[in-house]
C-alpha atoms as a PDB file:
ATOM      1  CA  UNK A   1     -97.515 101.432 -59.046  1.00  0.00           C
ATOM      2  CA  UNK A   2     -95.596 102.571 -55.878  1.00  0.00           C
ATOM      3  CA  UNK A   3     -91.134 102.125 -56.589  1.00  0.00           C
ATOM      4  CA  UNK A   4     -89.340 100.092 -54.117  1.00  0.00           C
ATOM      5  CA  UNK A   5     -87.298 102.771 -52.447  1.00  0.00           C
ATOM      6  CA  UNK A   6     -83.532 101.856 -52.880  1.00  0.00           C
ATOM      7  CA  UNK A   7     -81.233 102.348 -49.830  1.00  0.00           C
ATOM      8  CA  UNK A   8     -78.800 104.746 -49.976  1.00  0.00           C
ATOM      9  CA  UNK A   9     -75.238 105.608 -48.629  1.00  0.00           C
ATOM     10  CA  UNK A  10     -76.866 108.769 -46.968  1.00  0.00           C
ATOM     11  CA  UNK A  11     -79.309 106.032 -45.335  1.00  0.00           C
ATOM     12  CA  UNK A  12     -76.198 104.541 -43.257  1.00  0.00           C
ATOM     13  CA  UNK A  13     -75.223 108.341 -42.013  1.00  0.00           C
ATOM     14  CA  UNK A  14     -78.544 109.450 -41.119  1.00  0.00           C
ATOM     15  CA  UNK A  15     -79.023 105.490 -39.134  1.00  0.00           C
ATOM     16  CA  UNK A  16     -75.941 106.902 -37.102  1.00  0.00           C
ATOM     17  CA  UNK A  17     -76.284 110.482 -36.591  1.00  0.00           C
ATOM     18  CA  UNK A  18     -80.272 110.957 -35.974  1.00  0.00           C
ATOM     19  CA  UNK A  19     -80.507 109.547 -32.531  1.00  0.00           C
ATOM     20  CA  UNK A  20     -77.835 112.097 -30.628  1.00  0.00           C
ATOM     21  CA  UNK A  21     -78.704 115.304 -33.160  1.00  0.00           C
ATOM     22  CA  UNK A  22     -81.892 117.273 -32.956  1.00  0.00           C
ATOM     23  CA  UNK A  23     -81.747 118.700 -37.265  1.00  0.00           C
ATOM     24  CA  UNK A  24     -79.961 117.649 -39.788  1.00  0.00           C
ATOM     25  CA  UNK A  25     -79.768 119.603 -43.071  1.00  0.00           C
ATOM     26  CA  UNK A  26     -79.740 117.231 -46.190  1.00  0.00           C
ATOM     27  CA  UNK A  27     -78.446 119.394 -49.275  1.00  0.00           C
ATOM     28  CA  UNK A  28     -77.610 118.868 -53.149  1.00  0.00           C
ATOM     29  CA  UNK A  29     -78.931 119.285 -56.305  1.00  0.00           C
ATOM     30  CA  UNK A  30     -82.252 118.866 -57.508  1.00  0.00           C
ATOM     31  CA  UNK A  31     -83.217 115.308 -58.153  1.00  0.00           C
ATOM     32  CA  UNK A  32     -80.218 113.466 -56.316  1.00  0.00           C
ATOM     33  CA  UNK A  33     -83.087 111.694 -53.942  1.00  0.00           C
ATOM     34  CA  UNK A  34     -82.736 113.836 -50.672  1.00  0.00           C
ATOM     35  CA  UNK A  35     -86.887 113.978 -50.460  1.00  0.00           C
ATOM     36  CA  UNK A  36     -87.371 110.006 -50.628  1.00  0.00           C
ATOM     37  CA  UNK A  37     -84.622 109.213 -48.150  1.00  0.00           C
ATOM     38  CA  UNK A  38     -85.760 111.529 -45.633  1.00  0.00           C
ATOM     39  CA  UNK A  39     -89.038 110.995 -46.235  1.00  0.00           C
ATOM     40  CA  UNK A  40     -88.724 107.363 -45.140  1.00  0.00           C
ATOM     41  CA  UNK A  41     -88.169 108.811 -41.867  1.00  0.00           C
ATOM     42  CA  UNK A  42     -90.256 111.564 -41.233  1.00  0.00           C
ATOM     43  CA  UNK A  43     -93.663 111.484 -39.638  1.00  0.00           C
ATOM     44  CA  UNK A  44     -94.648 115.067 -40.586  1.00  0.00           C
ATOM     45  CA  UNK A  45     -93.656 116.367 -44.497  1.00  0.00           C
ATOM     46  CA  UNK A  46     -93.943 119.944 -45.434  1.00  0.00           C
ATOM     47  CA  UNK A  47     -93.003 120.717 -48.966  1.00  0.00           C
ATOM     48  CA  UNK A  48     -92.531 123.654 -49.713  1.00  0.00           C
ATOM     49  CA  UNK A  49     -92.597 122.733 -53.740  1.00  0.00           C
ATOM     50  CA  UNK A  50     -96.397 123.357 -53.169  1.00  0.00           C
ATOM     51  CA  UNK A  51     -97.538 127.324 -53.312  1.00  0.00           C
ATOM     52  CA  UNK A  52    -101.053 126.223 -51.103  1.00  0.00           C
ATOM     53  CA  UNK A  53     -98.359 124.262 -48.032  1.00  0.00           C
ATOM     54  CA  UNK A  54     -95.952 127.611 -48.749  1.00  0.00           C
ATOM     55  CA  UNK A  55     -98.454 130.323 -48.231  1.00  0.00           C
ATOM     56  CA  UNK A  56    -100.103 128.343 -44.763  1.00  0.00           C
ATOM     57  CA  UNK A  57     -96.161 127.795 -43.554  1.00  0.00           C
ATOM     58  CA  UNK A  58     -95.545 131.872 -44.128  1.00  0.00           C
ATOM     59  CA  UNK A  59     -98.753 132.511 -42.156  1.00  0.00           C
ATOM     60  CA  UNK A  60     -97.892 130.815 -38.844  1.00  0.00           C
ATOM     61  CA  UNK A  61     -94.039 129.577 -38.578  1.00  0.00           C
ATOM     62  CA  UNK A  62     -94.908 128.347 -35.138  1.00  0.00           C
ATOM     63  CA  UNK A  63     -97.797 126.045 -36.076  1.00  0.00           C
ATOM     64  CA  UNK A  64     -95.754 124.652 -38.850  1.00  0.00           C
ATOM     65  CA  UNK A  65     -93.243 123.301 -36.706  1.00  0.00           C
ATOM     66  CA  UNK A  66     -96.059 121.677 -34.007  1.00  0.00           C
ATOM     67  CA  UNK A  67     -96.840 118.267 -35.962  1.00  0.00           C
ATOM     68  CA  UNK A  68     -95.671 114.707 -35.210  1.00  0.00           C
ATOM     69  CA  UNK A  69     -91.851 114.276 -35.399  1.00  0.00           C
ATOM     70  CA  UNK A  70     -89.125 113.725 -37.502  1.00  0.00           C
ATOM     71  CA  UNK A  71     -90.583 116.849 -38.724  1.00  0.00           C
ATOM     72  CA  UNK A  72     -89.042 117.008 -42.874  1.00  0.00           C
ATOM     73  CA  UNK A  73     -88.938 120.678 -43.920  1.00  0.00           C
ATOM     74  CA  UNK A  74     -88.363 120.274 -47.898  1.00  0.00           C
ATOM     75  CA  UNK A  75     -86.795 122.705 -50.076  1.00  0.00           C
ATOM     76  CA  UNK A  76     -86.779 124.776 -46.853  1.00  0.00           C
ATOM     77  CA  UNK A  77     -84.893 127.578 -48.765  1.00  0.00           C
ATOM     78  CA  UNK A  78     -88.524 129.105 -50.166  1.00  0.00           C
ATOM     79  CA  UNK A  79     -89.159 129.997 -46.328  1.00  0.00           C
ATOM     80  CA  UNK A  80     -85.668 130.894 -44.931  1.00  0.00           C
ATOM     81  CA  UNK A  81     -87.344 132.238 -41.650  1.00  0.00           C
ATOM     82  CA  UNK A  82     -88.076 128.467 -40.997  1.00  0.00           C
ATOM     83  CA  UNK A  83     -84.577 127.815 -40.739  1.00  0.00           C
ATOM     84  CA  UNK A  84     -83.847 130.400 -37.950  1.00  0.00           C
ATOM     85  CA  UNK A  85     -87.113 129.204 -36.121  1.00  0.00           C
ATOM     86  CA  UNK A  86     -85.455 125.298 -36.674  1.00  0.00           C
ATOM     87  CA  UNK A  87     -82.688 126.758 -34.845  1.00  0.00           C
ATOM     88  CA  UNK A  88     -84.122 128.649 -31.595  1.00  0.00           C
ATOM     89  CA  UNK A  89     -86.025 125.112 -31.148  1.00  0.00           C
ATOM     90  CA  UNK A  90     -82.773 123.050 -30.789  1.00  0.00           C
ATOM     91  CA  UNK A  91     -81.396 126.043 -28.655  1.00  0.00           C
ATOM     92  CA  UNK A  92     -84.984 125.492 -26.382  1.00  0.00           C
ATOM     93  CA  UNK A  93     -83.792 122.030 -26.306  1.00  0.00           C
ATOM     94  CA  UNK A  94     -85.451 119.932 -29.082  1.00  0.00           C
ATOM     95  CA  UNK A  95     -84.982 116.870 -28.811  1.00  0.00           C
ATOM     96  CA  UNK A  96     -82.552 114.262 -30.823  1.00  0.00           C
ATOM     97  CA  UNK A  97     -84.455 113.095 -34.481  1.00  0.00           C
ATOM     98  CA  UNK A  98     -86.860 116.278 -34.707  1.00  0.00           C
ATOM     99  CA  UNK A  99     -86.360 118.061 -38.097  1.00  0.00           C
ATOM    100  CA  UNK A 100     -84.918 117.454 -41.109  1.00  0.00           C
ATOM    101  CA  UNK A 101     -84.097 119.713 -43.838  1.00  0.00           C
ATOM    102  CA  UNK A 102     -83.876 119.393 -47.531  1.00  0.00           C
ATOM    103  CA  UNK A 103     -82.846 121.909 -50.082  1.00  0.00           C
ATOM    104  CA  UNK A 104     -81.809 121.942 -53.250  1.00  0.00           C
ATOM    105  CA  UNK A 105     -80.314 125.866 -53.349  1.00  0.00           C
ATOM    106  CA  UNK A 106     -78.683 127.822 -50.923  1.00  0.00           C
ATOM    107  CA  UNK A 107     -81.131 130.798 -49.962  1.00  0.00           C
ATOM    108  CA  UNK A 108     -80.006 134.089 -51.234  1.00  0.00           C
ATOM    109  CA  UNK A 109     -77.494 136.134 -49.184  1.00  0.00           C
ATOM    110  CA  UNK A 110     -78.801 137.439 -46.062  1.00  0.00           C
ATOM    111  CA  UNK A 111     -81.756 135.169 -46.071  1.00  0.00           C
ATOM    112  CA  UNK A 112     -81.644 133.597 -42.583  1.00  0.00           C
ATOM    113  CA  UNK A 113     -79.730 135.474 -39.738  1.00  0.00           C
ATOM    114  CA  UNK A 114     -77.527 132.668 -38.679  1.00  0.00           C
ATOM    115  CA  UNK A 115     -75.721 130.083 -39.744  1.00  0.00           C
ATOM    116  CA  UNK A 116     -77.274 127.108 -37.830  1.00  0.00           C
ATOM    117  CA  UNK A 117     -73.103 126.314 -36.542  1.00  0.00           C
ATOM    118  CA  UNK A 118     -73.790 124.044 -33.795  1.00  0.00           C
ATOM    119  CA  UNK A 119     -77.311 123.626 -34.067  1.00  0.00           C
ATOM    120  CA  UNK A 120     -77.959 122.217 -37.076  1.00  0.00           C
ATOM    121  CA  UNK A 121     -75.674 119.510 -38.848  1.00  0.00           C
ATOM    122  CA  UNK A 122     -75.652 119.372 -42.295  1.00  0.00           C
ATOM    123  CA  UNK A 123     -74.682 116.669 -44.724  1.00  0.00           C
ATOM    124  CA  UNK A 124     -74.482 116.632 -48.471  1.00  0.00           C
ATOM    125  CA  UNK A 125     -76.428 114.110 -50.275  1.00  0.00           C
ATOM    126  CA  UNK A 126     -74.979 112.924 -54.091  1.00  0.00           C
ATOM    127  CA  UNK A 127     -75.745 110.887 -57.146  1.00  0.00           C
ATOM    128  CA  UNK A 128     -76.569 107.361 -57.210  1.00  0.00           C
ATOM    129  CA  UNK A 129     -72.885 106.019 -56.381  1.00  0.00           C
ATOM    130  CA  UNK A 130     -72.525 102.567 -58.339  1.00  0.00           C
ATOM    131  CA  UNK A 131     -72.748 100.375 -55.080  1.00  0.00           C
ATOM    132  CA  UNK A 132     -75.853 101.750 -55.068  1.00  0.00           C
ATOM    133  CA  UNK A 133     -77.008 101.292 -58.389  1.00  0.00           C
ATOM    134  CA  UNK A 134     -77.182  97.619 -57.513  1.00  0.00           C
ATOM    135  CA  UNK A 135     -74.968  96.593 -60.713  1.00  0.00           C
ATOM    136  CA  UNK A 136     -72.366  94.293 -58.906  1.00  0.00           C
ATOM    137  CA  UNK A 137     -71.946  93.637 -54.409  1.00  0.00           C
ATOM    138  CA  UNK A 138     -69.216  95.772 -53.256  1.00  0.00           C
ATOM    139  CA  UNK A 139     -66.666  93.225 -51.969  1.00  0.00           C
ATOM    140  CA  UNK A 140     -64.260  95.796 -50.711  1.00  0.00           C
ATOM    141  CA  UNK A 141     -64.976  98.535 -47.454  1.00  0.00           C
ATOM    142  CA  UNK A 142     -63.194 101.486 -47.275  1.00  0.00           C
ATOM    143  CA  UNK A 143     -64.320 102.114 -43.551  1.00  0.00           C
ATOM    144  CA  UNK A 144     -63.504  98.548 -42.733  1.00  0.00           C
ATOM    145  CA  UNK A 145     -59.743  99.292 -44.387  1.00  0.00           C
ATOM    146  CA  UNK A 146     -59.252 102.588 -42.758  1.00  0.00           C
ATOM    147  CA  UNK A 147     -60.221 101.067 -39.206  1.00  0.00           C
ATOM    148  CA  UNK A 148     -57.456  98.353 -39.753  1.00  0.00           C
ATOM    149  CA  UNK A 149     -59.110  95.750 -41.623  1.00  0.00           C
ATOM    150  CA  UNK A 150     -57.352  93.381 -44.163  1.00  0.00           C
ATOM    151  CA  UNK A 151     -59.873  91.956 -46.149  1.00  0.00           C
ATOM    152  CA  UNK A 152     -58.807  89.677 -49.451  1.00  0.00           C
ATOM    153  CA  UNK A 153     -58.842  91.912 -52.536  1.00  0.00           C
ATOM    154  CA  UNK A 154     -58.813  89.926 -55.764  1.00  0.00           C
ATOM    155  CA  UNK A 155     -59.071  92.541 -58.647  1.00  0.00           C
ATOM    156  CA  UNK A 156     -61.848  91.284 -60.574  1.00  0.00           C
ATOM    157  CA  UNK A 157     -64.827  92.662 -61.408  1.00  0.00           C
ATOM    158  CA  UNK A 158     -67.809  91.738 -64.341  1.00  0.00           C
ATOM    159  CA  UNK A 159     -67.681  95.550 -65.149  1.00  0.00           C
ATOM    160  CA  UNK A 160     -65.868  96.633 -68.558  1.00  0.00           C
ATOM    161  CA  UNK A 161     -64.654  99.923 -69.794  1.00  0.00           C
ATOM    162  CA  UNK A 162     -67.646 100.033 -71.702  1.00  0.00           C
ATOM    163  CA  UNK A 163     -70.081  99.513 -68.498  1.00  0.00           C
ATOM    164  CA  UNK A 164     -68.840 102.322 -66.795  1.00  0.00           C
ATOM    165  CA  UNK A 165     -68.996 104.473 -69.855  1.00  0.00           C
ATOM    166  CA  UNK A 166     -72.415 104.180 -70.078  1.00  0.00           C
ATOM    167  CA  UNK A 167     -72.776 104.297 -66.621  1.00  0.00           C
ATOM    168  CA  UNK A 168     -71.563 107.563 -66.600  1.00  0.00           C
ATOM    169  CA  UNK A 169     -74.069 108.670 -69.429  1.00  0.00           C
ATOM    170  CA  UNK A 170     -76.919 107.001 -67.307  1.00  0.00           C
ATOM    171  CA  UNK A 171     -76.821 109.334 -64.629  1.00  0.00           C
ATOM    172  CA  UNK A 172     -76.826 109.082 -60.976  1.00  0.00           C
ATOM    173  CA  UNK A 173     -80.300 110.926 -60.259  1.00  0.00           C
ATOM    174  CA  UNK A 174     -82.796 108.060 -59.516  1.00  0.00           C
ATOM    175  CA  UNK A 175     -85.466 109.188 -61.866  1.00  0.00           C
ATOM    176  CA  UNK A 176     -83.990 109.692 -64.538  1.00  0.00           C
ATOM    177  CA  UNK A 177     -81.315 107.196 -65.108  1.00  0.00           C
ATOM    178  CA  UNK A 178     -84.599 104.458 -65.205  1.00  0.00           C
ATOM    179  CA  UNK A 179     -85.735 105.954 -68.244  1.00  0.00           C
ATOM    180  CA  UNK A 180     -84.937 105.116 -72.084  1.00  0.00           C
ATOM    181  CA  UNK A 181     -81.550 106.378 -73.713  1.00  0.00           C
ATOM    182  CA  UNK A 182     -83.255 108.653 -75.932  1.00  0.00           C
ATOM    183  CA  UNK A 183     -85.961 109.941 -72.521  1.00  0.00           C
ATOM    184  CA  UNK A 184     -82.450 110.351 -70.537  1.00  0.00           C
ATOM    185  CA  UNK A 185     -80.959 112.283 -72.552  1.00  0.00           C
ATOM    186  CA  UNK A 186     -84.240 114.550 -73.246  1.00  0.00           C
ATOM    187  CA  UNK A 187     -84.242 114.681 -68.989  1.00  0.00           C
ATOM    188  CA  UNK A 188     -80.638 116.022 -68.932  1.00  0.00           C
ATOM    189  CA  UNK A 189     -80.599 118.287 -71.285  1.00  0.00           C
ATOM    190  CA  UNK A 190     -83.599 119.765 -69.769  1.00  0.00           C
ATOM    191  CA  UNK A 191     -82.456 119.803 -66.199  1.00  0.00           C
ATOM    192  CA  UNK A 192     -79.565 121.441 -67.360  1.00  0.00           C
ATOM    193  CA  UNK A 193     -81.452 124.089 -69.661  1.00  0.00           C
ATOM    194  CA  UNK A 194     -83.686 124.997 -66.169  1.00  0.00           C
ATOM    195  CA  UNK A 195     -80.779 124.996 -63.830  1.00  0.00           C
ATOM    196  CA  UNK A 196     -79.129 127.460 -65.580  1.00  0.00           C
ATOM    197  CA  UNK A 197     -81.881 129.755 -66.028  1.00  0.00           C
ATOM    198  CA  UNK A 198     -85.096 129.275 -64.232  1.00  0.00           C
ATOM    199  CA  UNK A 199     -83.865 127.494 -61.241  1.00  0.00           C
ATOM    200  CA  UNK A 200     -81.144 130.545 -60.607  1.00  0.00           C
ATOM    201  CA  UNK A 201     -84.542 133.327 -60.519  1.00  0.00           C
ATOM    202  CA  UNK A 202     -86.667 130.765 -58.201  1.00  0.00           C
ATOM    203  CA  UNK A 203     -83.270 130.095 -55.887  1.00  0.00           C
ATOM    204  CA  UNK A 204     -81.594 133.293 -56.009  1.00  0.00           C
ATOM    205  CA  UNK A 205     -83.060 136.212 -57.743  1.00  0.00           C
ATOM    206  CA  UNK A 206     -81.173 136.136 -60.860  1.00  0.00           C
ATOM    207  CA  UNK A 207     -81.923 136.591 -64.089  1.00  0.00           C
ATOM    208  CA  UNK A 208     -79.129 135.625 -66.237  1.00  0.00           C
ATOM    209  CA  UNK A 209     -79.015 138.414 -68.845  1.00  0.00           C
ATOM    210  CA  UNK A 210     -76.258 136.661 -71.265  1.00  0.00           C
ATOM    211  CA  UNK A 211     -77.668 132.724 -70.574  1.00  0.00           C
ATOM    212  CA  UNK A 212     -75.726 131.832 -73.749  1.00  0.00           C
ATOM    213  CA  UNK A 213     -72.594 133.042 -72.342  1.00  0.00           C
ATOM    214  CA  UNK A 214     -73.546 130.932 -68.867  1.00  0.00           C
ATOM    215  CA  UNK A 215     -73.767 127.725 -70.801  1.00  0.00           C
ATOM    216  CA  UNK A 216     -70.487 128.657 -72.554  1.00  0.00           C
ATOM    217  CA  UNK A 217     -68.804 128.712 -69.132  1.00  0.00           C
ATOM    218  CA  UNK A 218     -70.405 125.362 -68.209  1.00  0.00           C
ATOM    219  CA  UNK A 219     -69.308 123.886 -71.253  1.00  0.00           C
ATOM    220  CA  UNK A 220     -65.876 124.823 -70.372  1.00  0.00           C
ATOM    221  CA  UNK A 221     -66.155 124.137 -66.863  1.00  0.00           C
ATOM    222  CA  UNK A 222     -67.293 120.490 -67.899  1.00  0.00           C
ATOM    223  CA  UNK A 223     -64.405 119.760 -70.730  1.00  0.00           C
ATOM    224  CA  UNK A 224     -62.101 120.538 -67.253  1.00  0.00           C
ATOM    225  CA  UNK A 225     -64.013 117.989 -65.761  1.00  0.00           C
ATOM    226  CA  UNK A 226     -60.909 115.573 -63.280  1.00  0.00           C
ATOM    227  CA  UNK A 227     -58.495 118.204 -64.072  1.00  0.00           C
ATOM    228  CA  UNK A 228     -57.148 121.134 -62.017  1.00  0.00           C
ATOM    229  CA  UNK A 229     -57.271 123.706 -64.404  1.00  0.00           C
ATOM    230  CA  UNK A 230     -57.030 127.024 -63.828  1.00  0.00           C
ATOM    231  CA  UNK A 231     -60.203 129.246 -63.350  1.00  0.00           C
ATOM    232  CA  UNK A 232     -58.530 131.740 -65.993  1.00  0.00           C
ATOM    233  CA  UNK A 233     -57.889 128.245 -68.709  1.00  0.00           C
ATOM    234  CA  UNK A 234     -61.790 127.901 -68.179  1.00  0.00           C
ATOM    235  CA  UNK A 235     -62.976 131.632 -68.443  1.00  0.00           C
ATOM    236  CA  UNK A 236     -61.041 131.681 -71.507  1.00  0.00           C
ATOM    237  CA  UNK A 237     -62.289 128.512 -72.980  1.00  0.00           C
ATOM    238  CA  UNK A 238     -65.827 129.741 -72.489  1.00  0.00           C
ATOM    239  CA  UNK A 239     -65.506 132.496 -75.548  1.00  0.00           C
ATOM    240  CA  UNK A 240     -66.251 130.851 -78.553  1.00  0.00           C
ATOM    241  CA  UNK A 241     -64.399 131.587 -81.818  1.00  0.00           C
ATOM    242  CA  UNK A 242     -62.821 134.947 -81.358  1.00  0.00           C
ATOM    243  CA  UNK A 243     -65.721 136.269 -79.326  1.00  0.00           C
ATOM    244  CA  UNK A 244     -63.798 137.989 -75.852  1.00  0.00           C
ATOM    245  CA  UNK A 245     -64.068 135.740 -72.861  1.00  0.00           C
ATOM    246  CA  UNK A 246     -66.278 136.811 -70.377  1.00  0.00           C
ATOM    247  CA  UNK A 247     -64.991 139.288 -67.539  1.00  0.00           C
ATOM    248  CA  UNK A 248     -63.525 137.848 -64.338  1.00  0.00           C
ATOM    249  CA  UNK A 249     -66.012 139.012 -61.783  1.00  0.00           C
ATOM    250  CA  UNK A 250     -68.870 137.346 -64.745  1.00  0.00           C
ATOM    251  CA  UNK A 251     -66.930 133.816 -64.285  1.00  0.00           C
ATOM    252  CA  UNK A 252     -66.479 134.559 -61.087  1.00  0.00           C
ATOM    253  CA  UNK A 253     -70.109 134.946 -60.358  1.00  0.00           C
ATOM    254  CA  UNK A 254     -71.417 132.250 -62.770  1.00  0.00           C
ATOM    255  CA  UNK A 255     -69.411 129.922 -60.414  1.00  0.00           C
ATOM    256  CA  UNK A 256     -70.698 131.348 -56.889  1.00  0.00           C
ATOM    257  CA  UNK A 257     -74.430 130.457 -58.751  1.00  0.00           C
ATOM    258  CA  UNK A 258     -73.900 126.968 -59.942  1.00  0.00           C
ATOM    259  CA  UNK A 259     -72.689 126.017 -55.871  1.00  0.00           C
ATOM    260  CA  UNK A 260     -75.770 127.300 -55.211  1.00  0.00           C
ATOM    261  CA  UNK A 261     -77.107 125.017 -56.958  1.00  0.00           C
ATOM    262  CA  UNK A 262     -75.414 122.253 -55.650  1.00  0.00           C
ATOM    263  CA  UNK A 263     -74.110 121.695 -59.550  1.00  0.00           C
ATOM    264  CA  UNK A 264     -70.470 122.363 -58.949  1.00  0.00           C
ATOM    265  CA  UNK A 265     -68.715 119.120 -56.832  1.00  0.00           C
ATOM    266  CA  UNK A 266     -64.538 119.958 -57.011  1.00  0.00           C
ATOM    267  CA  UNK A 267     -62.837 117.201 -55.112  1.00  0.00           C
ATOM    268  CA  UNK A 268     -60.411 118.613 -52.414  1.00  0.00           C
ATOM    269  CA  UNK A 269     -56.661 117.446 -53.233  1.00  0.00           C
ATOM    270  CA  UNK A 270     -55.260 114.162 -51.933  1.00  0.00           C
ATOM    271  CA  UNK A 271     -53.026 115.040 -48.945  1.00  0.00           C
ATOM    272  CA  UNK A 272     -51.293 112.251 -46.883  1.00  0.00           C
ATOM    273  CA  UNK A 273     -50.546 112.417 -43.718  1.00  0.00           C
ATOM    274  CA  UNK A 274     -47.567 114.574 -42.915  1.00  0.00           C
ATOM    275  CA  UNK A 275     -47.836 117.147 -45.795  1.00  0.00           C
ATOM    276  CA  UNK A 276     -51.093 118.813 -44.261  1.00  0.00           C
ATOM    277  CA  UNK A 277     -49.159 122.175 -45.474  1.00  0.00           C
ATOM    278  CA  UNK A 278     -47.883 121.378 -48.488  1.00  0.00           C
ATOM    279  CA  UNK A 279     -51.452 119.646 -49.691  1.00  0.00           C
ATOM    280  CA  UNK A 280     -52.998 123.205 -49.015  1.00  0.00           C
ATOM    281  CA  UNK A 281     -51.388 124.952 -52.087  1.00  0.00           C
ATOM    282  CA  UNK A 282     -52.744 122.051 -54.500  1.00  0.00           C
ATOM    283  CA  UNK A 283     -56.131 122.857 -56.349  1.00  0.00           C
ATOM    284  CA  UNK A 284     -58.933 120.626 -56.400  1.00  0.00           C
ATOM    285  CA  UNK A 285     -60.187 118.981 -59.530  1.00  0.00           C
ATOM    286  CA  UNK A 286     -63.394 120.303 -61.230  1.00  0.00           C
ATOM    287  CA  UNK A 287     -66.501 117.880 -61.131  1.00  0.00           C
ATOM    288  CA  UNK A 288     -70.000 118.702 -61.706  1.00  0.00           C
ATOM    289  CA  UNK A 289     -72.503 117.006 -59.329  1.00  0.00           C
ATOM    290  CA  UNK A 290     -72.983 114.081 -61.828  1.00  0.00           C
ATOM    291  CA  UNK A 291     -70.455 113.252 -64.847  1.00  0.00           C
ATOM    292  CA  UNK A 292     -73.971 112.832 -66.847  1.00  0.00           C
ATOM    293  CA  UNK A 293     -74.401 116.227 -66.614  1.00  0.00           C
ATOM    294  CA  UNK A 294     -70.970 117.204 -68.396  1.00  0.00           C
ATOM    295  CA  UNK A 295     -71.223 114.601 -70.645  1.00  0.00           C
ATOM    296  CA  UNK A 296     -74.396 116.187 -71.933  1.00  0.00           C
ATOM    297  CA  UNK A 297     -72.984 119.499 -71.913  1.00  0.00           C
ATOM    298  CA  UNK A 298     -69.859 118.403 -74.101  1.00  0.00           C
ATOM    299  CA  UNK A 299     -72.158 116.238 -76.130  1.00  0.00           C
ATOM    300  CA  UNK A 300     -70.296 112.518 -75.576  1.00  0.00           C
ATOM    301  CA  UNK A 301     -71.662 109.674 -75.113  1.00  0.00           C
ATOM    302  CA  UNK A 302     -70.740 105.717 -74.655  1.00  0.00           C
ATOM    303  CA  UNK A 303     -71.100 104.607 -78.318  1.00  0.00           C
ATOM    304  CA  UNK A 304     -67.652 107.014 -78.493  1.00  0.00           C
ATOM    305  CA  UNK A 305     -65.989 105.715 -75.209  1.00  0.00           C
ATOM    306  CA  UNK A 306     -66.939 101.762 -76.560  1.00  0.00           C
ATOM    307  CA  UNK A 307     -64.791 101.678 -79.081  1.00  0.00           C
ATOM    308  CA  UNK A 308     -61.595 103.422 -77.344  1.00  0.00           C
ATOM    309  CA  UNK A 309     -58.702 101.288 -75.736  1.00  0.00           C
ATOM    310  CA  UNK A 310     -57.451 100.769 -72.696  1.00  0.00           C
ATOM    311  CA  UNK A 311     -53.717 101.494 -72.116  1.00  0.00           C
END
């Protein structure tokens, strides 16, 4: 039986940008939703997920980009020349709404031979927010407020401490947060165990030669999770017992793989308007692409977070 398909916030930003932009690169990690939003859209779907649709794409580049459009290349990173050949049609004039791009990994370094700057746009694509999780009607608009907009604010909300605790362990990926506690947390645990290993040889060519140490550093990188600490505080958090952290340029690579990814999410620093220089010397605070995910990786859950009290 066929799922309703749930709008999302990306829906509104696609509505807007589609008609006056020719491709539009939809990235983020695996299973955030990017295939069934643009999918609603496109009239030709190449999915590249599938080694038969991958092999006849390699042959002829040119053919592949001749059906009916919107035109959705997915997980276009397995054929990076598509990108390039995305590109030279917007530069031959391609009309607005032709192609849409979905990946879930950046291709490895050196993989297309530009950049796609001014040809293609790209927006990032996230977990299920709550609005869109359909638990309570936003009554508040940030857009509306920023353009000027007063509207009445009361404060109250059916939503405890305890909701959003196990909202967080719920997950924001769509198909898995529908599934049973126990099923969920099987899901996680298993997306995480293939992101940081088989996804990072598929994606990038990598084969993780310490994985234990690689979860270590995820670990840590997850118990930093809202804070703004210190890429050294997390490299040496990530040796456990007496066991020697791992070496700078390890961390330092470990963290260029999980952006890759689309795992790692910081959020920039707040900076009001008038201390645009000042706000550049503050760090942004660590987040992985869904709090799920660290909560899994630091083993918490909402039974723990019920019972706690709010100051």
């Amino acid at each position: 039986m066929a799922m309703r398909y749930v709008r999302r916030v990306l829906d509104h930003e696609l509505d807007e940008l589609m008609p006056g932009l020719p491709a539009i690169a939809v990235d983020g990690p695996k299973g955030v939703g990017k295939t069934a939003t643009c999918g609603q859209r496109a009239a030709t779907v190449l999915g590249l997920d599938d080694p038969l649709t991958l092999s006849l794409v390699r042959a002829d580049l040119d053919r592949a980009l001749g059906g009916a459009r919107p035109i959705l290349i997915d997980e276009w990173q397995r054929a990076p020349a598509l990108w390039d050949r995305v590109r030279r049609a917007v530069d031959a004039g391609a009309p607005p709404s032709s192609f849409l791009l979905t990946g879930s990994a950046s291709p490895a370094l050196g993989a297309i031979a530009h950049s796609g700057a001014g040809r293609i746009a790209s927006l990032r694509m996230r977990p299920m927010a709550m609005p869109e999780r359909g638990l309570q009607e936003p009554t508040v608009s940030l857009a509306s407020l920023l353009d000027g907009g007063h509207p009445p604010v009361s404060g109250d909300s059916s939503l405890a401490l305890a909701d959003y605790a196990a909202e967080i362990e719920s997950s924001g990926f769509p198909g898995i947060r529908a599934l049973s506690p126990r099923a969920r947390r099987t899901q996680l645990d298993s997306y995480l165990t293939r992101a940081l290993s088989r996804d990072l040889a598929d994606a990038q060519g990598v084969t993780v030669r310490r994985p234990d140490s690689l979860r270590a550093w995820a670990i840590a990188y997850a118990t930093a999770t809202s804070s703004t600490a210190t890429w050294e505080t997390i490299r040496t958090a990530a040796s456990p017992g007496d066991a020697d952290p791992p070496s700078k340029p390890t961390t330092v690579r470990y963290r260029d793989w999980l952006t890759a990814l689309w795992l790692l999410d910081p959020v920039p620093a707040w900076r009001p308007q008038g201390t645009a220089m000042k706000g550049l010397t503050r760090s942004p605070k660590h987040h992985l692409a869904d709090p799920a995910l660290a909560a899994r990786l630091m083993k918490v859950g909402a039974l723990r977070c019920s019972t706690a009290k709010v100051a």
